[in-house]
C-alpha atoms as a PDB file:
ATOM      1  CA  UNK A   1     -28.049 -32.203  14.472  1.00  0.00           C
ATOM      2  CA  UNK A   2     -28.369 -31.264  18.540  1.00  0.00           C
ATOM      3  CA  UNK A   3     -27.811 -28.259  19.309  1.00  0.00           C
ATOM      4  CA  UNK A   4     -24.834 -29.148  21.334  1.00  0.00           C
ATOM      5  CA  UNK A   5     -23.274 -30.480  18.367  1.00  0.00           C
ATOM      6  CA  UNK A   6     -23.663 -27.423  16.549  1.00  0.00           C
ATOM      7  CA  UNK A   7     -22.313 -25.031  19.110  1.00  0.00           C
ATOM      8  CA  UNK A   8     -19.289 -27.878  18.981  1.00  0.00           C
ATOM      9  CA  UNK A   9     -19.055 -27.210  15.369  1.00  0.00           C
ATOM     10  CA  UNK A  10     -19.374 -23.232  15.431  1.00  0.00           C
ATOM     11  CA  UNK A  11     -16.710 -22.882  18.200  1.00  0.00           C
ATOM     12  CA  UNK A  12     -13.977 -25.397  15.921  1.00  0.00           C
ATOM     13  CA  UNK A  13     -14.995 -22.878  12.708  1.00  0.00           C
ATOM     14  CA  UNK A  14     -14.215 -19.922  14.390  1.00  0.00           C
ATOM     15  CA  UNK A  15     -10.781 -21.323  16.068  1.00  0.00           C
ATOM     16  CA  UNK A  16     -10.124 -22.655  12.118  1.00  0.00           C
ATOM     17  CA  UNK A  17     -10.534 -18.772  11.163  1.00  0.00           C
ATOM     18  CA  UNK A  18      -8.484 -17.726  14.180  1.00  0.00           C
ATOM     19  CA  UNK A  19      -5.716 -19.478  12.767  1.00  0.00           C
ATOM     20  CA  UNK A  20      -5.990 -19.019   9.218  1.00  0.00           C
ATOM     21  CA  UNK A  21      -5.742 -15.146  10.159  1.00  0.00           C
ATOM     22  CA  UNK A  22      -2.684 -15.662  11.580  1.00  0.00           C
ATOM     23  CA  UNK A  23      -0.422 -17.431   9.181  1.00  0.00           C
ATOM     24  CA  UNK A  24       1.272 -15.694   6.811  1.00  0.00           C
ATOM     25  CA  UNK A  25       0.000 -14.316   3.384  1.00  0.00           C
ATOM     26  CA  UNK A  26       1.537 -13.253   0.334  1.00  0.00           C
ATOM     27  CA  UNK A  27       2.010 -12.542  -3.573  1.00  0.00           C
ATOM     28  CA  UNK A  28       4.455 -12.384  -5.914  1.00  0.00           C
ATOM     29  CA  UNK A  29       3.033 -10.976  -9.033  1.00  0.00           C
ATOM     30  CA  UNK A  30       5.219  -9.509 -12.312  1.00  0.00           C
ATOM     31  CA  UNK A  31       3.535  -5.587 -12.369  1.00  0.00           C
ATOM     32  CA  UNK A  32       3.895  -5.404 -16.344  1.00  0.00           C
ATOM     33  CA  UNK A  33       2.770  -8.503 -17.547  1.00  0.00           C
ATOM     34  CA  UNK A  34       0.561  -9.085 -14.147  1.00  0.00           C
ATOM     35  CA  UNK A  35       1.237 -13.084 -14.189  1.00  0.00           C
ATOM     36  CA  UNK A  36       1.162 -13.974 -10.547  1.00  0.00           C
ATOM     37  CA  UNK A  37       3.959 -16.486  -9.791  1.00  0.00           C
ATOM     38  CA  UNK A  38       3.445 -16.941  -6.396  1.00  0.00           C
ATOM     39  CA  UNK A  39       0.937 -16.655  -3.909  1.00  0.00           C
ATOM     40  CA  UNK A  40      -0.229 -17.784  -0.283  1.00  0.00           C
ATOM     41  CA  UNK A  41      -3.488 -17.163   1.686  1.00  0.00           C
ATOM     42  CA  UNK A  42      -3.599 -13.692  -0.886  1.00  0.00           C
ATOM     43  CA  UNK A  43      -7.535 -13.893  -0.599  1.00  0.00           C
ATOM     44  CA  UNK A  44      -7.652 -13.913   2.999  1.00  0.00           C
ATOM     45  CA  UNK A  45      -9.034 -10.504   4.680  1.00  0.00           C
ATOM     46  CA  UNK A  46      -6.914  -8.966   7.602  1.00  0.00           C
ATOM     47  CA  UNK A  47      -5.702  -5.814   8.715  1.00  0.00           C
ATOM     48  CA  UNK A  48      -3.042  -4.554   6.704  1.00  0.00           C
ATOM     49  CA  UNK A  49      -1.650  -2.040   9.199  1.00  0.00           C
ATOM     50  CA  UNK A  50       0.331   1.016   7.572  1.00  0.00           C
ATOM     51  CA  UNK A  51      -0.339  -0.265   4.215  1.00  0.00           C
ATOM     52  CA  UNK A  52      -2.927   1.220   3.799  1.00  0.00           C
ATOM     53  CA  UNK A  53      -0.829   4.912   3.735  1.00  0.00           C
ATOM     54  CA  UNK A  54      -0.447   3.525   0.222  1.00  0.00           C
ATOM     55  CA  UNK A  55      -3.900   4.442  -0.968  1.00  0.00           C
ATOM     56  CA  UNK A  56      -3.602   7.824   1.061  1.00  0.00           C
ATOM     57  CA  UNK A  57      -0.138   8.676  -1.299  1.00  0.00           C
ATOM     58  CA  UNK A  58      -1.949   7.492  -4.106  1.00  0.00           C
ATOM     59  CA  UNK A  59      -4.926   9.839  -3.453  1.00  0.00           C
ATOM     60  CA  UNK A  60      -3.273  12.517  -2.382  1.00  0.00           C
ATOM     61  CA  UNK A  61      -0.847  12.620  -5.132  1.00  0.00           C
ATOM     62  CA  UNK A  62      -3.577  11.831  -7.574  1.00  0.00           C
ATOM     63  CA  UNK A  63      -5.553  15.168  -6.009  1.00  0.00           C
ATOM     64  CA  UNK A  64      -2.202  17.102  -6.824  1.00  0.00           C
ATOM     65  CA  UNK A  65      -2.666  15.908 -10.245  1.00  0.00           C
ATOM     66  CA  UNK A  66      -6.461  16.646 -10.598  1.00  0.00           C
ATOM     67  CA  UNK A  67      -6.063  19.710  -8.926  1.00  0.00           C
ATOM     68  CA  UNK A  68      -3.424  21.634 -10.558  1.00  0.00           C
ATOM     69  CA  UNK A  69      -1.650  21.689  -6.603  1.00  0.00           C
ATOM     70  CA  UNK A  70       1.425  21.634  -5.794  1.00  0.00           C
ATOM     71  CA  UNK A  71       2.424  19.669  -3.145  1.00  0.00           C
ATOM     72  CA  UNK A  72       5.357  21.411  -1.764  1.00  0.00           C
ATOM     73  CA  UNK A  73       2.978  24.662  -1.698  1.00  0.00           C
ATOM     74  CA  UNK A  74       0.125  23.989  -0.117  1.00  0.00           C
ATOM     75  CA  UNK A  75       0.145  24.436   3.595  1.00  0.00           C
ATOM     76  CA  UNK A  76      -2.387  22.482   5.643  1.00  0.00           C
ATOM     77  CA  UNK A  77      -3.311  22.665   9.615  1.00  0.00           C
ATOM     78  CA  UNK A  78      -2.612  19.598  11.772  1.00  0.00           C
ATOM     79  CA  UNK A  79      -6.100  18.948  12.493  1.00  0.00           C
ATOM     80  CA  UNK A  80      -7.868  18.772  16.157  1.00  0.00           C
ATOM     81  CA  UNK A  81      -8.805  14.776  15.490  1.00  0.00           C
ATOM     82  CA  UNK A  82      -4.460  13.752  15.143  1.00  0.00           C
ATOM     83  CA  UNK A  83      -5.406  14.295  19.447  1.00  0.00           C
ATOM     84  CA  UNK A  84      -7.659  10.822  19.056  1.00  0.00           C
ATOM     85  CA  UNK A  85      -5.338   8.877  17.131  1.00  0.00           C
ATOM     86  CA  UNK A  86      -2.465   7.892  19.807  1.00  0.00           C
ATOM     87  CA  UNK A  87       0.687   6.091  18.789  1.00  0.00           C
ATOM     88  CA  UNK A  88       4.052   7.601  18.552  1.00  0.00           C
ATOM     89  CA  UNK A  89       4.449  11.422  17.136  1.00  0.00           C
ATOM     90  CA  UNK A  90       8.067  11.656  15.808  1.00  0.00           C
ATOM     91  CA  UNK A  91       7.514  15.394  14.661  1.00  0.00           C
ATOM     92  CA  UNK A  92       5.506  16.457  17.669  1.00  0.00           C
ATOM     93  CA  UNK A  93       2.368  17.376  15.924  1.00  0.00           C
ATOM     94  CA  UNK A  94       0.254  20.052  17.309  1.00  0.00           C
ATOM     95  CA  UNK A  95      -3.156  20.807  15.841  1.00  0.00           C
ATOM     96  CA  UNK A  96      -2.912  24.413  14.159  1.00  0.00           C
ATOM     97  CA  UNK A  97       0.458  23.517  13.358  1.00  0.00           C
ATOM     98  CA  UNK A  98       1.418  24.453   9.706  1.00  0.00           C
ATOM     99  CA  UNK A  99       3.013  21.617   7.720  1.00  0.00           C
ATOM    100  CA  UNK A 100       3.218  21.473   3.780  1.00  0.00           C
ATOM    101  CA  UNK A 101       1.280  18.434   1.933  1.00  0.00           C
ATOM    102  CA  UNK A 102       4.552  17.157   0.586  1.00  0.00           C
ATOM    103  CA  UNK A 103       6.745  17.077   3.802  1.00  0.00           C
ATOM    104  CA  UNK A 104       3.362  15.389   5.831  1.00  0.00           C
ATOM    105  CA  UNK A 105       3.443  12.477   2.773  1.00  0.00           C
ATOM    106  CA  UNK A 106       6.779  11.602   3.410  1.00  0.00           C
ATOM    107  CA  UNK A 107       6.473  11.520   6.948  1.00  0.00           C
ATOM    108  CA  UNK A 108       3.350   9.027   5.951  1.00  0.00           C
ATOM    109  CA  UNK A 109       4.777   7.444   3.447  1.00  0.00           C
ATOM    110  CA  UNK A 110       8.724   6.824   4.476  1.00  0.00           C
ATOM    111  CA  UNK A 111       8.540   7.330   8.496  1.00  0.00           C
ATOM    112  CA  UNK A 112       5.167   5.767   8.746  1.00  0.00           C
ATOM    113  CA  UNK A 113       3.443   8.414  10.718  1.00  0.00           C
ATOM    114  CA  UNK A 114       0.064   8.053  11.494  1.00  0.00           C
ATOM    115  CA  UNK A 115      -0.592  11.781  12.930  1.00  0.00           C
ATOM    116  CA  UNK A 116       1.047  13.234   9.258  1.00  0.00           C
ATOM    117  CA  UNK A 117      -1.039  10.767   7.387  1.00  0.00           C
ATOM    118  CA  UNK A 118      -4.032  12.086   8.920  1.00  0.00           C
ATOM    119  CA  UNK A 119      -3.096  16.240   8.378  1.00  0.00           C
ATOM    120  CA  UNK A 120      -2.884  14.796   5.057  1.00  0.00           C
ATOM    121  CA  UNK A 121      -6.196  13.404   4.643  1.00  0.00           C
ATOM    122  CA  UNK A 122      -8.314  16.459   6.695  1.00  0.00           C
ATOM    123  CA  UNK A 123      -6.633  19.109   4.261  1.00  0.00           C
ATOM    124  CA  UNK A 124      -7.353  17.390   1.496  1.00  0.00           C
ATOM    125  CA  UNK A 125     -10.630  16.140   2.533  1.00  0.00           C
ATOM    126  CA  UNK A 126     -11.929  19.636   3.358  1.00  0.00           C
ATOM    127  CA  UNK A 127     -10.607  20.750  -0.130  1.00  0.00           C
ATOM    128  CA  UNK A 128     -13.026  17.784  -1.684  1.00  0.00           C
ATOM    129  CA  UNK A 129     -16.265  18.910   0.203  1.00  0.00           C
ATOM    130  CA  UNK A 130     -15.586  22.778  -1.152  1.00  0.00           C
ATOM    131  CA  UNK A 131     -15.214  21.520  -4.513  1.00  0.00           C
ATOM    132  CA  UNK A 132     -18.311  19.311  -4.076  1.00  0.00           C
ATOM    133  CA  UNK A 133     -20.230  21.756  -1.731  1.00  0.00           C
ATOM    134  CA  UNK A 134     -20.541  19.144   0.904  1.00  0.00           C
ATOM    135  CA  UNK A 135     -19.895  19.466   4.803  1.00  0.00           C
ATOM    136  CA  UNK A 136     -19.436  16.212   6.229  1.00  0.00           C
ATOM    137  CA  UNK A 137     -16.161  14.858   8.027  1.00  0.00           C
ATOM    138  CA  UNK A 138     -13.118  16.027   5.647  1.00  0.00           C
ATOM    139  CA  UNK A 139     -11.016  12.907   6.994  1.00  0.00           C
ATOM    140  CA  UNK A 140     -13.847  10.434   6.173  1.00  0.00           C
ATOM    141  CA  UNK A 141     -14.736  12.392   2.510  1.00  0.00           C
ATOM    142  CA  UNK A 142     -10.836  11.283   1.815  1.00  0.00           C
ATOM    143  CA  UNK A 143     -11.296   7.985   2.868  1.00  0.00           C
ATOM    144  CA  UNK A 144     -14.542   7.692   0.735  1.00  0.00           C
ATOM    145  CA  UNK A 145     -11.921   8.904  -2.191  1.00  0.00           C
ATOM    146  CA  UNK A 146      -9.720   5.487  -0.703  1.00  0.00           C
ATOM    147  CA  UNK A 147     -12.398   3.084  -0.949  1.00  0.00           C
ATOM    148  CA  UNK A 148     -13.328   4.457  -4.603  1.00  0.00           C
ATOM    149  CA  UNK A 149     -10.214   3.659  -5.621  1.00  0.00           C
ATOM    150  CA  UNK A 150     -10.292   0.353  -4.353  1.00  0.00           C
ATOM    151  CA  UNK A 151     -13.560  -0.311  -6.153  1.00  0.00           C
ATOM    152  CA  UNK A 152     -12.567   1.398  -9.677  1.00  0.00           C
ATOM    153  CA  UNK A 153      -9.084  -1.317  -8.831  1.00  0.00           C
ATOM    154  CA  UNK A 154     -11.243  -4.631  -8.204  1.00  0.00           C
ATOM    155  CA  UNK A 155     -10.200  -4.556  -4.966  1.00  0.00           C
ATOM    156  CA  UNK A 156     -13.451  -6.518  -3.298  1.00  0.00           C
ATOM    157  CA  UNK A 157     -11.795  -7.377  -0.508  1.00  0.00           C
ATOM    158  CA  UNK A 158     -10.465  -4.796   0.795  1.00  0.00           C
ATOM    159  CA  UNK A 159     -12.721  -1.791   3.299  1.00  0.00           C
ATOM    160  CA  UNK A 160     -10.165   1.422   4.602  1.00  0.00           C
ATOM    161  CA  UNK A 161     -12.020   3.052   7.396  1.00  0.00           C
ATOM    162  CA  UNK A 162      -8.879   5.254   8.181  1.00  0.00           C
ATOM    163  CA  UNK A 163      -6.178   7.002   6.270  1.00  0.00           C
ATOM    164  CA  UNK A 164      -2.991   5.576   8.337  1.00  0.00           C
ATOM    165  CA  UNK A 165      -4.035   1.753   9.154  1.00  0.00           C
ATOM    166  CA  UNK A 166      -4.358   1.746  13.048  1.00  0.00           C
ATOM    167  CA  UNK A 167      -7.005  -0.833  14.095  1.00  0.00           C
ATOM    168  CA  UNK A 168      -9.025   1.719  16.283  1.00  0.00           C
ATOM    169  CA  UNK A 169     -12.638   1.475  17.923  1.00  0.00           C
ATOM    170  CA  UNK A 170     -14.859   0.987  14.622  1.00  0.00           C
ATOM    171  CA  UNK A 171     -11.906   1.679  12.298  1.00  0.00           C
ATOM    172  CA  UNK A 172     -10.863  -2.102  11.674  1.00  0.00           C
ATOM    173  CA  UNK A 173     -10.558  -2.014   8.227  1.00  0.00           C
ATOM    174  CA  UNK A 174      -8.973  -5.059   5.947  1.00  0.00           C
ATOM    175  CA  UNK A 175      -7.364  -5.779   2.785  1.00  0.00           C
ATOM    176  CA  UNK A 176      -5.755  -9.086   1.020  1.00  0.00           C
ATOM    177  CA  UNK A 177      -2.203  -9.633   0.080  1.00  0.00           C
ATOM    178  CA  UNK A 178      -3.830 -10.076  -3.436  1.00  0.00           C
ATOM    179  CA  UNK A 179      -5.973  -6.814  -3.145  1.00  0.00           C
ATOM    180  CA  UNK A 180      -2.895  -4.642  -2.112  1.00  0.00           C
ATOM    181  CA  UNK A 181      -0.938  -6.177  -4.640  1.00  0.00           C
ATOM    182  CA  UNK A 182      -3.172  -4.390  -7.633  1.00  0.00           C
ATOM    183  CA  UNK A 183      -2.508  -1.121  -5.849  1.00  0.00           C
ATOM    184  CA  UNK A 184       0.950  -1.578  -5.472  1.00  0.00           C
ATOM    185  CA  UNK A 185       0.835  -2.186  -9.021  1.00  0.00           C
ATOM    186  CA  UNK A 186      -1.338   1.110  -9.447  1.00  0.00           C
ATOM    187  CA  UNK A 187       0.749   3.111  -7.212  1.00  0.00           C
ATOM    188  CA  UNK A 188       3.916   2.421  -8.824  1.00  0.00           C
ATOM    189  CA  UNK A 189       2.580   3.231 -11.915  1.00  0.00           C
ATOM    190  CA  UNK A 190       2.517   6.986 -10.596  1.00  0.00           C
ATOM    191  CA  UNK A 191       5.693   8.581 -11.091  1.00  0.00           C
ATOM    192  CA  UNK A 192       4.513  11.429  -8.056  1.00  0.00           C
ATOM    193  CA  UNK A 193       3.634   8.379  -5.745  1.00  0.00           C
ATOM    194  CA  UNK A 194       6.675   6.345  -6.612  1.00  0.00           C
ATOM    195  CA  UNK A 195       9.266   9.060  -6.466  1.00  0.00           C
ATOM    196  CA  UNK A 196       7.720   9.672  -2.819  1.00  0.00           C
ATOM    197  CA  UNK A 197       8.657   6.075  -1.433  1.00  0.00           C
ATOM    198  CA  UNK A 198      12.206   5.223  -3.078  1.00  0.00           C
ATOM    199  CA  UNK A 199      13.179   7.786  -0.779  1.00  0.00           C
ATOM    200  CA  UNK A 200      16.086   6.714   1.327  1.00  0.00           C
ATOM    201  CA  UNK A 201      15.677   9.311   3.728  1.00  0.00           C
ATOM    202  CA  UNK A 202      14.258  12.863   3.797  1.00  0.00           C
ATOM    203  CA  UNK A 203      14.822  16.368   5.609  1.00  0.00           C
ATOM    204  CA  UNK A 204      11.332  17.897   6.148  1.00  0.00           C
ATOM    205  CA  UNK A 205      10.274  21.277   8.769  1.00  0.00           C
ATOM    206  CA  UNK A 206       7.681  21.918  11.370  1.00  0.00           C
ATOM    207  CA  UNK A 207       6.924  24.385  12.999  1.00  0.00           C
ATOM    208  CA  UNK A 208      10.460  26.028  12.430  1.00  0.00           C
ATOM    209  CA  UNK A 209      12.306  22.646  13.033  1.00  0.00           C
ATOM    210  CA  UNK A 210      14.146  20.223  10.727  1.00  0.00           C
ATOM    211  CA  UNK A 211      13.268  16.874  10.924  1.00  0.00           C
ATOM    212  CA  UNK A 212      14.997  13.815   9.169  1.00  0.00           C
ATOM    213  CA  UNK A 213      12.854  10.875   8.074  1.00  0.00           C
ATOM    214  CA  UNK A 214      14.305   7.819   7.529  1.00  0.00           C
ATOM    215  CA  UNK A 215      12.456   5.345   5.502  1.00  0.00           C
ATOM    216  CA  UNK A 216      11.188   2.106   7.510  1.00  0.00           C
ATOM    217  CA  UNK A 217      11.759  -0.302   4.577  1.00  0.00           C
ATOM    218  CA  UNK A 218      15.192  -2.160   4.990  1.00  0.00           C
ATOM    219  CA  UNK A 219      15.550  -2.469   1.560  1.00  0.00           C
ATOM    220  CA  UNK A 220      15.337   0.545   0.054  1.00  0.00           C
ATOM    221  CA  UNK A 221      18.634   1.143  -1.497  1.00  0.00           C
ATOM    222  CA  UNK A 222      19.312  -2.774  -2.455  1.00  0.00           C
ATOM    223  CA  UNK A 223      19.891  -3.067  -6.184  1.00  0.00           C
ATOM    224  CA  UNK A 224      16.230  -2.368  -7.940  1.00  0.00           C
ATOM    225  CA  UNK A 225      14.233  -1.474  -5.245  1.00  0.00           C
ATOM    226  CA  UNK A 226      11.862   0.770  -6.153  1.00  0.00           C
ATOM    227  CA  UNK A 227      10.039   1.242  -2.436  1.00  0.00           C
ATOM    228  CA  UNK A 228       7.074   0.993  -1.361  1.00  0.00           C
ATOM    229  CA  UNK A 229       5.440   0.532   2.603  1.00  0.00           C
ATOM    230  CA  UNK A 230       5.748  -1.121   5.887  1.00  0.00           C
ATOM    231  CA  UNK A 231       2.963  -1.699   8.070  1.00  0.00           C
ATOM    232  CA  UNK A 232       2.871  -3.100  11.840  1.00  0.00           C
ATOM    233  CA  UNK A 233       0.494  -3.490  14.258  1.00  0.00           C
ATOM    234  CA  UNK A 234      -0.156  -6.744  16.931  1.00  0.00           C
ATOM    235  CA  UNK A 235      -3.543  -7.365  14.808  1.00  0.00           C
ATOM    236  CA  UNK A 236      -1.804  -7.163  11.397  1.00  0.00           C
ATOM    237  CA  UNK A 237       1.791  -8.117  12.315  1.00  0.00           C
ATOM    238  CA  UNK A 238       4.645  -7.048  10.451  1.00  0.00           C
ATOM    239  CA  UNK A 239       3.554  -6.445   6.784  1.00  0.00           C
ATOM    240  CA  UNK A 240       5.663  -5.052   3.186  1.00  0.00           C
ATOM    241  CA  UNK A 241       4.693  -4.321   0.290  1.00  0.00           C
ATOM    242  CA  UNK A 242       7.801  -4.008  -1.858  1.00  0.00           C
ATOM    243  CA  UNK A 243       8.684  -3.102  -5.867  1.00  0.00           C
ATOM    244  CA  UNK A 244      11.897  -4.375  -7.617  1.00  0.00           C
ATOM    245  CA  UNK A 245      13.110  -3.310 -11.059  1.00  0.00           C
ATOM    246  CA  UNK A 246      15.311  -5.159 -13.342  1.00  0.00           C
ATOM    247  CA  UNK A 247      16.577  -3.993 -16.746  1.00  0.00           C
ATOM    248  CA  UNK A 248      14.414  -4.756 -19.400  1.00  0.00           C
ATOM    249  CA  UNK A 249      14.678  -8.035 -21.437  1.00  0.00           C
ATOM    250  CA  UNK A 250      15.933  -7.044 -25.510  1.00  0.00           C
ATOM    251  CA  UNK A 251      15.127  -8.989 -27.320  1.00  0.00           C
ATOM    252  CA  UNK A 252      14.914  -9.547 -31.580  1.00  0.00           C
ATOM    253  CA  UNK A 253      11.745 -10.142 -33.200  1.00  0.00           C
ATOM    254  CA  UNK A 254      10.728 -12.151 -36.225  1.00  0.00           C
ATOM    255  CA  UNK A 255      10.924  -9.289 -38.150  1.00  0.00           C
ATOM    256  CA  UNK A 256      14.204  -8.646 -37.454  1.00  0.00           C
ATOM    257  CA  UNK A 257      13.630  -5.642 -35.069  1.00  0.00           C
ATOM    258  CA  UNK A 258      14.457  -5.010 -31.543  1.00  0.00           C
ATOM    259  CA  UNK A 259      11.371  -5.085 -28.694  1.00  0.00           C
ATOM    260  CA  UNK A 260      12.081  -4.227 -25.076  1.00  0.00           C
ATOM    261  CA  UNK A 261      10.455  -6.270 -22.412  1.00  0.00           C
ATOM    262  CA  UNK A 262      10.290  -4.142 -18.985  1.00  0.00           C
ATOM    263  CA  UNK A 263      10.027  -6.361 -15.634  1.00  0.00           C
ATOM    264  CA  UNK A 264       9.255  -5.175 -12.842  1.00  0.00           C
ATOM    265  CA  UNK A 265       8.336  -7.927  -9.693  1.00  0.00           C
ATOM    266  CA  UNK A 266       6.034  -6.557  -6.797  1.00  0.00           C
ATOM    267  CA  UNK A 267       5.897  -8.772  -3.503  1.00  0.00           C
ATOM    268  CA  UNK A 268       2.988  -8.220  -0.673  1.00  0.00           C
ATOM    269  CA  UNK A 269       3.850  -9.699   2.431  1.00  0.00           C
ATOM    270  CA  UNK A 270       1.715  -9.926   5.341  1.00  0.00           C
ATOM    271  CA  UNK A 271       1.968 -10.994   8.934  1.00  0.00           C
ATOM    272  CA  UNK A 272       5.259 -12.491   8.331  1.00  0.00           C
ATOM    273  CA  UNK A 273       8.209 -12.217  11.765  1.00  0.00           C
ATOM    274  CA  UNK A 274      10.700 -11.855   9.061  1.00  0.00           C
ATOM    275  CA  UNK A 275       9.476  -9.601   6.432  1.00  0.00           C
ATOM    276  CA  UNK A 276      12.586  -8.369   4.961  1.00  0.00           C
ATOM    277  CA  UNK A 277      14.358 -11.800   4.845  1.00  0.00           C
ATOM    278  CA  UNK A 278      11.313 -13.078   3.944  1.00  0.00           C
ATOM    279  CA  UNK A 279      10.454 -10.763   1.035  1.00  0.00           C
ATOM    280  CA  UNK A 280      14.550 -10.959  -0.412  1.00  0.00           C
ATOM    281  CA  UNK A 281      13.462 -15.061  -0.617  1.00  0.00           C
ATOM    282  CA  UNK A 282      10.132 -14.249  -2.202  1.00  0.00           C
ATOM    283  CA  UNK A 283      11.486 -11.860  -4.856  1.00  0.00           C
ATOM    284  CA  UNK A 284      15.052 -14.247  -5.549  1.00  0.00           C
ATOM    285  CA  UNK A 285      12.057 -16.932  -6.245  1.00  0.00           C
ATOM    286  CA  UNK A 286       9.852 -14.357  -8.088  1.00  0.00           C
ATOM    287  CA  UNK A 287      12.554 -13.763 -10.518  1.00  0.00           C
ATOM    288  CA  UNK A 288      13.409 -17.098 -11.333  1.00  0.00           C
ATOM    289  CA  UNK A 289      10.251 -18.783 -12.123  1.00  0.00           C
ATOM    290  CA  UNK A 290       9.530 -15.562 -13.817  1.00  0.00           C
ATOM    291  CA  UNK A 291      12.829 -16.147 -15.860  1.00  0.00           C
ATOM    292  CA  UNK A 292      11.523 -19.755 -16.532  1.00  0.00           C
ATOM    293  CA  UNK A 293       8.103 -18.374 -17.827  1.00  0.00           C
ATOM    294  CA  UNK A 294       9.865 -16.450 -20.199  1.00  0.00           C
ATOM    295  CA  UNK A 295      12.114 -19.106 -21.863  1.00  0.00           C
ATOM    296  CA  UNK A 296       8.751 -21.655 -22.125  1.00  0.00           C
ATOM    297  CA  UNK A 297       7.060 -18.991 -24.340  1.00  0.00           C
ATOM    298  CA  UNK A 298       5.101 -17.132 -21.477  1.00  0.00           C
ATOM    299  CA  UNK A 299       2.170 -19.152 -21.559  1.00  0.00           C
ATOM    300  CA  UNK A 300      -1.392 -18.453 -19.975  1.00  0.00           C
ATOM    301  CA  UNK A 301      -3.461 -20.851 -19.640  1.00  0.00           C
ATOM    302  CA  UNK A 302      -6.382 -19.410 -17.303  1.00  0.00           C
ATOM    303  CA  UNK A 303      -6.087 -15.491 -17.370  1.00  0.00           C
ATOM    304  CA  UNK A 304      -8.279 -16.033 -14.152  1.00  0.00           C
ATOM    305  CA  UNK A 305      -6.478 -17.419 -12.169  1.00  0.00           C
ATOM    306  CA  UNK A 306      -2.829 -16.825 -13.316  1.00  0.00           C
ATOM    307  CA  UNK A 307      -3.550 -12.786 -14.063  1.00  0.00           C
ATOM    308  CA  UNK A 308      -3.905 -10.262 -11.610  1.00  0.00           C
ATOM    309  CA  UNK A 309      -5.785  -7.604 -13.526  1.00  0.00           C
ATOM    310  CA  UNK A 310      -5.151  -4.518 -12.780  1.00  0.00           C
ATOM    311  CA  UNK A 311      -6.996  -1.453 -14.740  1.00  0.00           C
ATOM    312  CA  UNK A 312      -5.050   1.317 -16.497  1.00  0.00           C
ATOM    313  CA  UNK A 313      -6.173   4.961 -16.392  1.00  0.00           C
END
């Protein structure tokens, strides 16, 4: 093959890629029983944008846990590095600023901001390398936390190298729509997390002022949703992760007694111009073929490739 030819080839790969990227991804996967129903370009890596504040809730309110903390308590510093991040600061963030760890997650986690994401992570970064006796980078120790979390999930796809999801200079970190589907799972498995992001709305104070936060996810408060994250940036475009509950199924067994079937339907939708539209569609047609799975026994036939395993612990 010339070399020409070659080059020729290379350029048409990388265009291929280019576009790939850009279509939209997705999965539609049942959280209890983890049969995936639907699913489009869910093992392709991109930027997930704000999504990745998922993870940070999840650590953060795992920490709590661990730690004994309580969130609404514990007082941490906006730190010096929220002056490198850039974007929009609702709450006016100033480092030395006192905020509490529960009123900076759901400005993270409802409103989206990056600069509250980030107090988040430095506070309880710090509080990691004291435990551990270590003194590097508090915001980086957290995101170390992130990325162990994605491992101990089977998320191999997925690299955070921040705690809010900006694409900054060597900070472009990825996911899949399948990847952030198993911690969506996770994360609504936590009751801390979960009561976090079904959050309509929320009054929070800095610095002396009150703030209201209104979630950025359209949906919240349409019948069983349960939350969880938006995401946008031009690299990533607009992005949800959402969780819908439905009643659980009764149902009589041979044995005469009752079981209980709980459902619960978790869509990831990236780069999509539409995503709330987009995501009602995805969970109407969730439902229904889930519905149909049911009534034809719930058959597997390849756990592989029809389960999206997710560990419990």
């Amino acid at each position: 093959m010339s070399p020409l030819l070659k080059r020729c080839i290379f350029v048409l790969m990388g265009c291929f890629t280019t576009i790939a990227s850009a279509q939209e991804a997705y999965m539609v996967v049942e959280a209890h029983s983890g049969k995936v129903f639907l699913a489009q370009n869910s093992s392709a890596k991109r930027p997930v944008a704000s999504l990745t504040k998922i993870c940070t809730g999840v650590v953060a309110t795992d920490w709590a846990i661990a730690t004994g903390q309580d969130l609404k308590k514990v007082m941490a510093s906006v730190p010096e590095s929220v002056t490198r991040v850039g974007g929009a600061n609702p709450l006016n963030l100033q480092p030395g600023q006192k905020i509490s760890l529960s009123d900076a997650l759901y400005a993270a986690l409802l409103g989206s901001d990056n600069l509250a994401a980030m107090t988040v992570a430095d506070h309880i970064g710090r509080d990691m390398n004291n435990r551990r006796g270590k003194q590097e980078d508090p915001v980086w120790a957290f995101v170390k936390e992130m990325n162990e979390l994605a491992r101990v999930l089977g998320m191999k796809n997925t690299r955070f190298l921040n705690p809010h999801g900006l694409e900054l200079p060597k900070q472009e970190g990825f996911s899949t729509a399948a990847d952030m589907a198993k911690l969506s799972i996770y994360a609504m498995r936590r009751p801390a997390f979960a009561f976090f992001v079904r959050q309509k709305s929320r009054s929070i104070t800095v610095a002396g002022k009150s703030y209201t936060i209104t979630n950025t996810n359209q949906l919240i408060g349409e019948a069983g949703i349960l939350g969880i994250k938006t995401g946008q940036t031009t690299p990533a475009g607009p992005c949800l992760a959402t969780s819908m509950e439905k009643d659980p199924l009764v149902r009589t067994k041979p044995d005469g007694s009752k079981g209980a079937t709980p459902r619960r339907m978790i869509v990831v939708l990236l780069n999509s111009p539409d995503r709330f539209g987009r995501t009602r569609g995805l969970l109407s047609q969730g439902w229904t073929a889930y519905d149909q799975w049911l009534a034809s026994g719930a058959l597997i036939q390849d756990r592989n490739r029809e389960i999206l395993h997710v560990p419990k612990f």
